[in-house]
Structure formats: C-alpha cells, structure tokens
C-alpha atoms as a PDB file:
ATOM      1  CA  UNK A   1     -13.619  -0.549  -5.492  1.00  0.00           C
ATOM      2  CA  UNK A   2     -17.442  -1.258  -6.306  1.00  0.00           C
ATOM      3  CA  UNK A   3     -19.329   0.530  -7.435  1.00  0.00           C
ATOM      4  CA  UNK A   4     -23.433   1.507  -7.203  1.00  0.00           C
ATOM      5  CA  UNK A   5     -25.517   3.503  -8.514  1.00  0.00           C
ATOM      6  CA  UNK A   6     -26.440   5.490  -6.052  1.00  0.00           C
ATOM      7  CA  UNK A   7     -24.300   8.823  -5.501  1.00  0.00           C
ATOM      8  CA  UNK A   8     -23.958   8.677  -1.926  1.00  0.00           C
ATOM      9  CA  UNK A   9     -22.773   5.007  -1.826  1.00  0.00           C
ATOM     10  CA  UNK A  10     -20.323   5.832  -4.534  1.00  0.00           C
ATOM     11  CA  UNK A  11     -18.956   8.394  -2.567  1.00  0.00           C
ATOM     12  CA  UNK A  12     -18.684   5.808   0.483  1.00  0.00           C
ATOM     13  CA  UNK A  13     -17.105   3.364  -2.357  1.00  0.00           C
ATOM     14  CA  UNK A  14     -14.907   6.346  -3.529  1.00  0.00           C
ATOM     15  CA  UNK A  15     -12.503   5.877  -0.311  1.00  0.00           C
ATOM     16  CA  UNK A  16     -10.715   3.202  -2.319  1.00  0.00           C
ATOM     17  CA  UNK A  17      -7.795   5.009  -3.040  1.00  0.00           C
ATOM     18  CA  UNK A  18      -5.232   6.319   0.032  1.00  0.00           C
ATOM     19  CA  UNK A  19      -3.902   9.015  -1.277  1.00  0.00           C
ATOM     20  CA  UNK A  20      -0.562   9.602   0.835  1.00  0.00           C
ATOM     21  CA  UNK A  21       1.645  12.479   0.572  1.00  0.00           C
ATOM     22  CA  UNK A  22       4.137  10.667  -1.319  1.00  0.00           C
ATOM     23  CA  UNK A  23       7.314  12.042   0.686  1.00  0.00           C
ATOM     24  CA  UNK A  24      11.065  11.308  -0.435  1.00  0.00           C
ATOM     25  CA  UNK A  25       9.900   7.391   0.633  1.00  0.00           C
ATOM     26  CA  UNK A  26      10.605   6.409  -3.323  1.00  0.00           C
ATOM     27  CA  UNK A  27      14.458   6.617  -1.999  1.00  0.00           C
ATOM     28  CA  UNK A  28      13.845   3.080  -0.024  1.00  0.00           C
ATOM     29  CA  UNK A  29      13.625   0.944  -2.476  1.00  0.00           C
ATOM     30  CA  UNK A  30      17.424   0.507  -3.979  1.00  0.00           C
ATOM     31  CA  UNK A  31      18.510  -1.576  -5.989  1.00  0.00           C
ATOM     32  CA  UNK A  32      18.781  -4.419  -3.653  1.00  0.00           C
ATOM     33  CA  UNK A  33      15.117  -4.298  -2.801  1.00  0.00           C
ATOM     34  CA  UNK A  34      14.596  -4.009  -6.491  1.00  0.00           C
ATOM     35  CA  UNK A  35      15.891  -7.864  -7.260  1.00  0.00           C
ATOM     36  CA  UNK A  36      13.396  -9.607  -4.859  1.00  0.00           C
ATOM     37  CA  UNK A  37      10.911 -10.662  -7.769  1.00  0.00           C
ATOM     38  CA  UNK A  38      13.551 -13.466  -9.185  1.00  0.00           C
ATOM     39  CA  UNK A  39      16.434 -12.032 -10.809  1.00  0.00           C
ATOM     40  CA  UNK A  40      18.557 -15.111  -9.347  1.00  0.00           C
ATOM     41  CA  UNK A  41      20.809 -14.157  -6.626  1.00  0.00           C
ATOM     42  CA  UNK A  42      19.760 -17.020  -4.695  1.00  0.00           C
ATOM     43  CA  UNK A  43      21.540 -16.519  -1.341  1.00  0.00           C
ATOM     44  CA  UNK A  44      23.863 -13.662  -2.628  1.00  0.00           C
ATOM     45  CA  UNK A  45      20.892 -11.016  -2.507  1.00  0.00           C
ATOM     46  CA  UNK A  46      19.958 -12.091   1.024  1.00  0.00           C
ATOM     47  CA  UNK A  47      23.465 -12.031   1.937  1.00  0.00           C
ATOM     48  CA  UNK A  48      23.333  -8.122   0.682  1.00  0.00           C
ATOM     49  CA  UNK A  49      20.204  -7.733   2.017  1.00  0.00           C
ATOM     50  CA  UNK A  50      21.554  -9.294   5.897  1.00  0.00           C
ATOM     51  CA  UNK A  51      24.667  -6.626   5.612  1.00  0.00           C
ATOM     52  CA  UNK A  52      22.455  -3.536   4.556  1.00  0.00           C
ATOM     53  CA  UNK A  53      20.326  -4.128   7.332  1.00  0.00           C
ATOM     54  CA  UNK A  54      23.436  -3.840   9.558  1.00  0.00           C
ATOM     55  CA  UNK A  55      23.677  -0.734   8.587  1.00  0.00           C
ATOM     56  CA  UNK A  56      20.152   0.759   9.430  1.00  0.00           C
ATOM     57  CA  UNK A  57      18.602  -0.027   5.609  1.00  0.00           C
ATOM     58  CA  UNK A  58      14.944  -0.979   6.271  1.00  0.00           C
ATOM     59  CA  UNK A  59      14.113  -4.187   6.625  1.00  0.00           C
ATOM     60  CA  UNK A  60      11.170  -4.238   4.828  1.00  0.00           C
ATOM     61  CA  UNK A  61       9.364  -0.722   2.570  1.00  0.00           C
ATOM     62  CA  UNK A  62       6.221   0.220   0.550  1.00  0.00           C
ATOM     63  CA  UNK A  63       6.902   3.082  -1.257  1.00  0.00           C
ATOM     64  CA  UNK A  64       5.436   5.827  -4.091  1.00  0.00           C
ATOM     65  CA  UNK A  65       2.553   6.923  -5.440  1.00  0.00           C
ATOM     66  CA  UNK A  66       0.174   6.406  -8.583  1.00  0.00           C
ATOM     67  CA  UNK A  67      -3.241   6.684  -9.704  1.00  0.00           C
ATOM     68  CA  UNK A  68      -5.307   3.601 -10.759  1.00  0.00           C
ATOM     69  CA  UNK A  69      -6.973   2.768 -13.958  1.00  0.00           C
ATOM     70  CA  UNK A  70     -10.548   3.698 -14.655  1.00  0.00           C
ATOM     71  CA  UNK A  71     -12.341   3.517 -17.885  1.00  0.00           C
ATOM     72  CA  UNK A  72     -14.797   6.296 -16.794  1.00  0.00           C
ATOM     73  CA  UNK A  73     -12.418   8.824 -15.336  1.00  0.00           C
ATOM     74  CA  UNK A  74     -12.085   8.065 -11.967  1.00  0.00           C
ATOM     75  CA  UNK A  75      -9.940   9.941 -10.240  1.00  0.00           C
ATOM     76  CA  UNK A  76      -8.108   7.348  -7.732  1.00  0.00           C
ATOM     77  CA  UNK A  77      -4.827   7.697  -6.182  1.00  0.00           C
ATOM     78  CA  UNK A  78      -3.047   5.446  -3.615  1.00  0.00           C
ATOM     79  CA  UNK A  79       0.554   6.178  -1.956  1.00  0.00           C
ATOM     80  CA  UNK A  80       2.665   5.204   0.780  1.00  0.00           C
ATOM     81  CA  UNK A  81       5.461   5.922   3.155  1.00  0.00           C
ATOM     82  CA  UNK A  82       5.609   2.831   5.484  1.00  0.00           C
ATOM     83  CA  UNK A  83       8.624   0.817   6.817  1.00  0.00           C
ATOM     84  CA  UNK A  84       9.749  -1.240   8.668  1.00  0.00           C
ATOM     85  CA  UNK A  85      13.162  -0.997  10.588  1.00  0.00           C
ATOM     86  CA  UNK A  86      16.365  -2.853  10.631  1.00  0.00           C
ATOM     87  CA  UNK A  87      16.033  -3.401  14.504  1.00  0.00           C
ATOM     88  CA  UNK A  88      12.293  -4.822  14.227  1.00  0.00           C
ATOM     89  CA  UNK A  89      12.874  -7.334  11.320  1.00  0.00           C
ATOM     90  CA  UNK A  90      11.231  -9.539  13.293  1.00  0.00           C
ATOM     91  CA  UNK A  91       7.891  -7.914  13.758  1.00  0.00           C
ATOM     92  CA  UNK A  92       5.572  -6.710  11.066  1.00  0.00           C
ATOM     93  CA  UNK A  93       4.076  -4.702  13.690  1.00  0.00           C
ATOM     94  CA  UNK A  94       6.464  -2.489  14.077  1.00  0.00           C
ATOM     95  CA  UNK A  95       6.156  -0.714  10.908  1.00  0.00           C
ATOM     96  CA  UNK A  96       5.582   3.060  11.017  1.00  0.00           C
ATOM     97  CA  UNK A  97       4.436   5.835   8.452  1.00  0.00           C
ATOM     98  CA  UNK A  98       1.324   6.679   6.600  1.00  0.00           C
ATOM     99  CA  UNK A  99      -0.351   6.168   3.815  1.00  0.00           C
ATOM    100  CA  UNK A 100      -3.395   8.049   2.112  1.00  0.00           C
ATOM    101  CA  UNK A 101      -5.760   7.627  -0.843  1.00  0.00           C
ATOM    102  CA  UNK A 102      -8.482   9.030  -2.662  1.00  0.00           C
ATOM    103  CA  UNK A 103     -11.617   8.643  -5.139  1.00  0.00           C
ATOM    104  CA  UNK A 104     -13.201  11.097  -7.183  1.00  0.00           C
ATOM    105  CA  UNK A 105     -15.761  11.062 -10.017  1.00  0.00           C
ATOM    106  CA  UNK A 106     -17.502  14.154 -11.280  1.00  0.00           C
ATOM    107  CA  UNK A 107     -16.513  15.941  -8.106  1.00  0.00           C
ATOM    108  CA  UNK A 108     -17.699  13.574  -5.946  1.00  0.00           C
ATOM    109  CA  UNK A 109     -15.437  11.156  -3.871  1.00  0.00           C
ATOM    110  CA  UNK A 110     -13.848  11.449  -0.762  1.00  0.00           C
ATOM    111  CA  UNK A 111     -10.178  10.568   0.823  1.00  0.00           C
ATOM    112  CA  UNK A 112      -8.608   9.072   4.182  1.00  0.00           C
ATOM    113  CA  UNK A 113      -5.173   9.157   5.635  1.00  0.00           C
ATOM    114  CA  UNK A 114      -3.936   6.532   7.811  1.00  0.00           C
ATOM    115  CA  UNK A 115      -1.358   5.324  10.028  1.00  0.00           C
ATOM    116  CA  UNK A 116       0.936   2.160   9.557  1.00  0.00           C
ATOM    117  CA  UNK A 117       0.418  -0.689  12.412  1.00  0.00           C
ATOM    118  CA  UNK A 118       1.842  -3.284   9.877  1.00  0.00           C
ATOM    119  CA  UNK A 119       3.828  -4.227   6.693  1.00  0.00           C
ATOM    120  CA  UNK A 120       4.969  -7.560   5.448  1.00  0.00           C
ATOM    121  CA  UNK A 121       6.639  -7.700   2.036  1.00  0.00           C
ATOM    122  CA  UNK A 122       7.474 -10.377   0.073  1.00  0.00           C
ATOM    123  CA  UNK A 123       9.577 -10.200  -3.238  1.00  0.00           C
ATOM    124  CA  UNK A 124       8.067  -7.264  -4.587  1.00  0.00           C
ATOM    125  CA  UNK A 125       4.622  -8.041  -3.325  1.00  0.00           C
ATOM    126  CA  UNK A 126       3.727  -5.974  -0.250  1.00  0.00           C
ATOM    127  CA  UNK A 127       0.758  -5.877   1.811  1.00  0.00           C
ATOM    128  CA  UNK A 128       0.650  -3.029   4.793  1.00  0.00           C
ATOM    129  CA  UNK A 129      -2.414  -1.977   7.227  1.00  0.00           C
ATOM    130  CA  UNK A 130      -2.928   0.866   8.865  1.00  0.00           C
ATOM    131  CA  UNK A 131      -6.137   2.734  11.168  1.00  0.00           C
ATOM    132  CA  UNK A 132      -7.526   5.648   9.385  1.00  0.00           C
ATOM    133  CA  UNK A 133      -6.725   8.754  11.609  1.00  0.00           C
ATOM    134  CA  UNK A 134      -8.143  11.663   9.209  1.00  0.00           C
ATOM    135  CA  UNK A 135     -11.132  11.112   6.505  1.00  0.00           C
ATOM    136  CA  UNK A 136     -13.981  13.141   5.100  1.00  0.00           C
ATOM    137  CA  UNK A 137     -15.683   9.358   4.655  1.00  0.00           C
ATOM    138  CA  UNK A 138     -18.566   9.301   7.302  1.00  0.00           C
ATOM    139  CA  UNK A 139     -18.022   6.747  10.117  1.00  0.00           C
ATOM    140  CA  UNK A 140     -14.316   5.593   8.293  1.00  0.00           C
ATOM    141  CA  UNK A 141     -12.362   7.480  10.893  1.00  0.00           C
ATOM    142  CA  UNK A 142     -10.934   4.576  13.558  1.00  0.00           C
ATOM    143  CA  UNK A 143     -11.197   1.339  11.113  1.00  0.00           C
ATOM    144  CA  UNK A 144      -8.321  -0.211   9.894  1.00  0.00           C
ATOM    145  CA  UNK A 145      -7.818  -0.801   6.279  1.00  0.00           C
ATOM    146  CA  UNK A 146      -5.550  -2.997   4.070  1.00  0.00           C
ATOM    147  CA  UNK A 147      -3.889  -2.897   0.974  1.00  0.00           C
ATOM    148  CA  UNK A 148      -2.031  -5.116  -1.331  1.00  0.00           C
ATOM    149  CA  UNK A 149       0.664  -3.842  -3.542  1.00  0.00           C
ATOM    150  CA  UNK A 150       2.636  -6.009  -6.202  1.00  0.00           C
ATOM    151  CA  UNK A 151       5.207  -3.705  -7.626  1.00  0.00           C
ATOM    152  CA  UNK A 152       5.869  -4.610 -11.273  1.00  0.00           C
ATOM    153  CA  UNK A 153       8.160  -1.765 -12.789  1.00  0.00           C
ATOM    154  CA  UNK A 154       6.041   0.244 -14.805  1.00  0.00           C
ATOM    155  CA  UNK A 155       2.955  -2.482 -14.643  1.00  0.00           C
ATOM    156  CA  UNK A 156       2.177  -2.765 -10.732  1.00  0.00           C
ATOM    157  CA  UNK A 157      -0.815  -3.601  -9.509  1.00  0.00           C
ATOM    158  CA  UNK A 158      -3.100  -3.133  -5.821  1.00  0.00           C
ATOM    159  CA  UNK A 159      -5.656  -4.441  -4.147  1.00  0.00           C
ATOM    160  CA  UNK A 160      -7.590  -3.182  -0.692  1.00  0.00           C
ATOM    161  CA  UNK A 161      -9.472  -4.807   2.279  1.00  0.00           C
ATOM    162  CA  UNK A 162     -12.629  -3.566   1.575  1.00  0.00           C
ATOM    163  CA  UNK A 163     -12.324  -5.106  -2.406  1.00  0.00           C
ATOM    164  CA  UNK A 164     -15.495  -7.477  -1.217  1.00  0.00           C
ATOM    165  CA  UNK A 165     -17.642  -4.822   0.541  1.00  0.00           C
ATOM    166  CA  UNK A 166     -17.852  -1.869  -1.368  1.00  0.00           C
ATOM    167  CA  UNK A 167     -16.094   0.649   1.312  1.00  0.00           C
ATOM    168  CA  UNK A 168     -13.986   0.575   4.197  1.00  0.00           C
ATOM    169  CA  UNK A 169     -16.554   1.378   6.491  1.00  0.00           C
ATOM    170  CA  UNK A 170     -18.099  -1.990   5.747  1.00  0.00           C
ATOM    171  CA  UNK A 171     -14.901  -3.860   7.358  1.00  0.00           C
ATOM    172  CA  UNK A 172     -15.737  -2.861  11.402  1.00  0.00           C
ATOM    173  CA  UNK A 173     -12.698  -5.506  12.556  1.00  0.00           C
ATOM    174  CA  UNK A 174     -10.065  -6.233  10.366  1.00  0.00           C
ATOM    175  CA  UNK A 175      -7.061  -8.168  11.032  1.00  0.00           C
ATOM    176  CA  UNK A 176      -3.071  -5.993  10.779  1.00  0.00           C
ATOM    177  CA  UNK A 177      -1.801  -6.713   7.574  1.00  0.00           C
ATOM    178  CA  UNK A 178      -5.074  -8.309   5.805  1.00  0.00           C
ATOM    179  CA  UNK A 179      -5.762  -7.240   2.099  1.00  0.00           C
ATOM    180  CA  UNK A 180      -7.597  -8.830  -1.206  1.00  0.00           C
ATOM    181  CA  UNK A 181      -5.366  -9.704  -4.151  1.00  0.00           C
ATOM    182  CA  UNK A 182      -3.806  -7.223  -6.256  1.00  0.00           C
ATOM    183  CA  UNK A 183      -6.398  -7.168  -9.140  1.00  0.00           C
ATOM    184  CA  UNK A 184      -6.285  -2.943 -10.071  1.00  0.00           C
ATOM    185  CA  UNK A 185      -3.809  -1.905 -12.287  1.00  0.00           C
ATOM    186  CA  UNK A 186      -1.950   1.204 -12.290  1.00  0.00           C
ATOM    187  CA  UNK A 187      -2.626   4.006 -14.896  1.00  0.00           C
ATOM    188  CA  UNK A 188       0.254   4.140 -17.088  1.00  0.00           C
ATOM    189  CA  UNK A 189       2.495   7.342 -16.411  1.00  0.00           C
ATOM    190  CA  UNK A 190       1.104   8.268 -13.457  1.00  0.00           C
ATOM    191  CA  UNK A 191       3.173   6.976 -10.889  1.00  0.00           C
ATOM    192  CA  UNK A 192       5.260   3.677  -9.437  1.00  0.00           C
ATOM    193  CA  UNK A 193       5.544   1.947  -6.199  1.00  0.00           C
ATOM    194  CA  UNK A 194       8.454   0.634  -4.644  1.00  0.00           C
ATOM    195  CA  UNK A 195       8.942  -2.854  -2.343  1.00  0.00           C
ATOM    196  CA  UNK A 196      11.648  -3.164  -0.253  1.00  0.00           C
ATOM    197  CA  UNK A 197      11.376  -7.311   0.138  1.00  0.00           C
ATOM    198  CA  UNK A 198      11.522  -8.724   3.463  1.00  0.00           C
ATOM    199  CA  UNK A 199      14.178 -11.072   4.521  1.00  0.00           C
ATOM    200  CA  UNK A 200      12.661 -12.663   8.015  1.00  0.00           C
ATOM    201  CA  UNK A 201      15.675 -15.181   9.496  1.00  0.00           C
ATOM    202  CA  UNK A 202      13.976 -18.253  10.756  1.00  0.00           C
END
C-alpha cells in the first residue's frame, strides 16, 4: 500500500487490506497442507495429499485472517475463505469463496469484499484473485484484485496487485491470479493464514 499525502488518495490507497469475514475456513489447512514448505516427505506427502483429495479434501486453500504491520497505526486487515475443490484440481479457475480487506488511519480508510475467480498455491505460498462485488472505494466496485500470501507460522507475509499503483482502482484489467511479491508482514498476534498447497498431476 502507498501512500500520499493527500487524504483523499490515502483513502483510495487505504483499500489495501480485504478484510474477509474470516469464517470456520482456518479448518482447511490440516496438517497435511501444513508440510508443503519443505519438511521432507518427498513423494510421501503428495501421496497423502493424492488420497485426501479422494476423499473431497480441497485441492488447493487460502485461509484466516490478520492485520498487517504499520508503524503509524494503520489499521489494515486482510482475510480469506477461498478454495479450490478436489474435482477441479486441474483448474485454478474454479476456485470459489471470498475474501475482504480493509484500511483505516485516523478514521479514514475504506474496505472491499470480493469474490474468488482463482487460487493457485504453492508450498505454503498462495496467490488468489477475485472481482470486487461490494466496496465503499469509489469506482473499485467491478475490478479484479490480487493478492499474494506466503504463510510462515506465526511470521507470514502478503502482497497485493495494486502494490505498484497506489490503489486498486488504478489496475482497470488485471489478469486471474496476478499479485506483487509478498513484501508486508503480519502484525504479530493478530492473526495467521493458512495454505492448503496444491498438488497439480502433470
């Protein structure tokens, strides 16, 4: 999120953070999808993985909810309820849920909800898109935005499309499933996300 000096652009910067009603989604991500990030399984986890999805686990998840850090008190919270199913492992664009976030700063900000049209995951990085169906941002409602998750226990970290511009209204035609790096870090204690890795068979 960038930010600028003026108020009004801040609060257009503010949509950085999708605040989604984090729902009982934290549940996905078991202990198998835990083990993604290099525990060495080798081919024993994606053996697991293979006979969980057999019986309905997702195939891929992005899951939680947590604020980010911000030196001046920003108040900016990201979560997510997004998966993808067993039966449509083999299409990102599949995925369904919602995810939401939000920015304030002195009482100023502004928030956006939107609904999942992708999610790849790999290890326990994640990165999931989605078009913004509900917003107080002016002229946000419609675009799609991306973010980047990289689930690291209690040290994850995000990034979002619209790292480069400033706001998501900024980014009129974005690609499914595009994001920037994950360069925020999550506030300490107030939250965790959970990735469900993806196991595509090729």
């Amino acid at each position: 999120m960038r930010y600028v000096r003026s108020n009004r652009l801040r609060v257009a910067a503010a949509t950085a953070a999708l605040l989604v009603t984090a729902t009982a989604g934290t549940a996905a991500a078991t202990a198998d999808g835990d083990n993604g990030g290099g525990s060495g399984n080798g081919g024993g986890a994606v053996a697991d993985d293979r006979a969980d999805r057999d019986r309905g686990r997702d195939a891929a998840a992005l899951t939680g909810t947590a604020k980010l850090t911000r030196s001046l008190g920003d108040d900016i919270t990201f979560s997510f309820d997004a998966r993808l199913a067993a039966e449509h492992n083999d299409n990102p664009r599949k995925a369904t849920g919602t995810f939401r976030f939000s920015h304030y700063l002195n009482g100023e900000g502004a928030w956006a909800e939107a609904e999942v049209d992708c999610l790849v995951t790999g290890g326990k990085v994640a990165v999931v898109s989605g078009v913004i169906t509900d917003t107080d941002l002016p002229g946000a409602k419609g675009l799609r935005v991306g973010v980047t998750v990289h689930d690291k226990g209690h040290r994850d970290r995000l990034g979002y499309s619209w790292a480069g511009t400033g706001s998501p209204v900024e980014d009129k035609d974005l690609a499914p499933c595009v994001s920037s790096a994950p360069f925020e870090k999550v506030k300490r204690g107030t939250g965790d996300y959970r990735v469900l890795p993806w196991r595509p068979e090729f």
